[in-house]
Protein backbone atom coordinates (compact mmCIF):
# COMPACT_ATOMS: atom_id res chain seq x y z
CA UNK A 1 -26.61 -29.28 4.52
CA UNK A 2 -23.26 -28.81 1.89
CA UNK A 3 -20.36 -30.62 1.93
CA UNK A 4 -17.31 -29.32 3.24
CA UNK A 5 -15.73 -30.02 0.05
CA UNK A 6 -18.28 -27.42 -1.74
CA UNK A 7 -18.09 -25.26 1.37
CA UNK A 8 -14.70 -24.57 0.69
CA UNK A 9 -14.81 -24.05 -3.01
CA UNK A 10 -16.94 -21.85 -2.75
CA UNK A 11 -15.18 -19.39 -0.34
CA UNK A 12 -11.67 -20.17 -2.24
CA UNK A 13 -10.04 -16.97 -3.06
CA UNK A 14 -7.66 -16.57 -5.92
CA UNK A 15 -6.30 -13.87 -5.09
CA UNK A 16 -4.42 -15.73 -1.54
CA UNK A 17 -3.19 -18.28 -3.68
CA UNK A 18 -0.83 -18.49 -6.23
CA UNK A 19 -1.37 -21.67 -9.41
CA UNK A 20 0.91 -24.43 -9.21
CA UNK A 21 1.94 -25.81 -12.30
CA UNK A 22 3.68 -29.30 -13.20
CA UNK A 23 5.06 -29.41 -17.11
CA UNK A 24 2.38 -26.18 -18.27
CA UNK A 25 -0.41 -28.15 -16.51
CA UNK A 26 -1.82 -26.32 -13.12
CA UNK A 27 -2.45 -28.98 -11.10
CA UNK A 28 -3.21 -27.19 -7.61
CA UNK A 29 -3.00 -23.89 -5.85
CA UNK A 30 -0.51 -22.52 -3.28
CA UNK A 31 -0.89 -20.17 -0.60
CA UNK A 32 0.47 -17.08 -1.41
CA UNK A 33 1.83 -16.74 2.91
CA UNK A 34 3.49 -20.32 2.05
CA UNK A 35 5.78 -19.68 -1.21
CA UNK A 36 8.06 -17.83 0.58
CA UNK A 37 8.92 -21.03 2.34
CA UNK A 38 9.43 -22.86 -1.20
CA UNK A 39 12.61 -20.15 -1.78
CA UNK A 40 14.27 -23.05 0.44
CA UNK A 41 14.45 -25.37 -2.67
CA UNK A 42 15.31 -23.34 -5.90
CA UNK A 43 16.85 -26.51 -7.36
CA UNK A 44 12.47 -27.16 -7.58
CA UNK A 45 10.20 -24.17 -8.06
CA UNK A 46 10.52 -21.77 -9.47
CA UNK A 47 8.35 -18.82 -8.01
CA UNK A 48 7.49 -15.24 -8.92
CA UNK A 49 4.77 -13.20 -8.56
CA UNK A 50 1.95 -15.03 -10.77
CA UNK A 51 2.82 -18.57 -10.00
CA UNK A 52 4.90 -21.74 -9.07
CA UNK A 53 6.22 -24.28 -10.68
CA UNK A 54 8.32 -27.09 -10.74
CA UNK A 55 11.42 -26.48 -12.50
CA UNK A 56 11.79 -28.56 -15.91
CA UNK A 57 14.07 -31.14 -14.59
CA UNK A 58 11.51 -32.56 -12.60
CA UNK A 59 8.88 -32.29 -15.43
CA UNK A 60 9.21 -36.23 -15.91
CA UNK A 61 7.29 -38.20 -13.07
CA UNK A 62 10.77 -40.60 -13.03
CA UNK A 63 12.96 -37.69 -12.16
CA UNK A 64 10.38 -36.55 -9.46
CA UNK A 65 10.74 -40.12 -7.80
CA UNK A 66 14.20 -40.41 -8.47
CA UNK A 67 14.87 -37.09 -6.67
CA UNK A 68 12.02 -37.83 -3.80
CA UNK A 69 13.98 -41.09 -3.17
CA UNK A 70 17.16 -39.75 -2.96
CA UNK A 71 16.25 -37.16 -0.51
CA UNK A 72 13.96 -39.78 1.20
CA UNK A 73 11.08 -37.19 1.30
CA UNK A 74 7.98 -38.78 3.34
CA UNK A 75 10.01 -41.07 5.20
């Protein structure tokens, strides 16, 4: 019996996803079907064909909160 965790990892495929980086630090992965959908918010990401990441002005976790509480994101 696996986990579903390990399940997963183990089928995870690179090549679908696109890295996500905060600051030169991947911290996750994107879908490469759901970036187009990030185009929405160029003031954030920045996308092209090898990754995504959040644009410098958010690079500070203050300026990420400041910015989530403003737009009231997850309310």
């Amino acid at each position: 019996m696996s986990l579903p965790a390990i399940v997963a990892a183990s089928r995870f495929d690179a090549s679908a996803h696109l890295p996500f980086y905060i600051d030169r630090e991947r911290v996750g992965w994107i879908r490469r079907v759901d970036a187009p959908a990030l185009h929405s918010w160029p003031d954030v990401f920045h996308i092209d064909q090898t990754l995504i990441r959040l644009v410098d002005t958010f690079s500070d976790l203050n300026a990420r909160r400041a910015w989530r509480s403003h737009r009231h994101v997850g309310r």
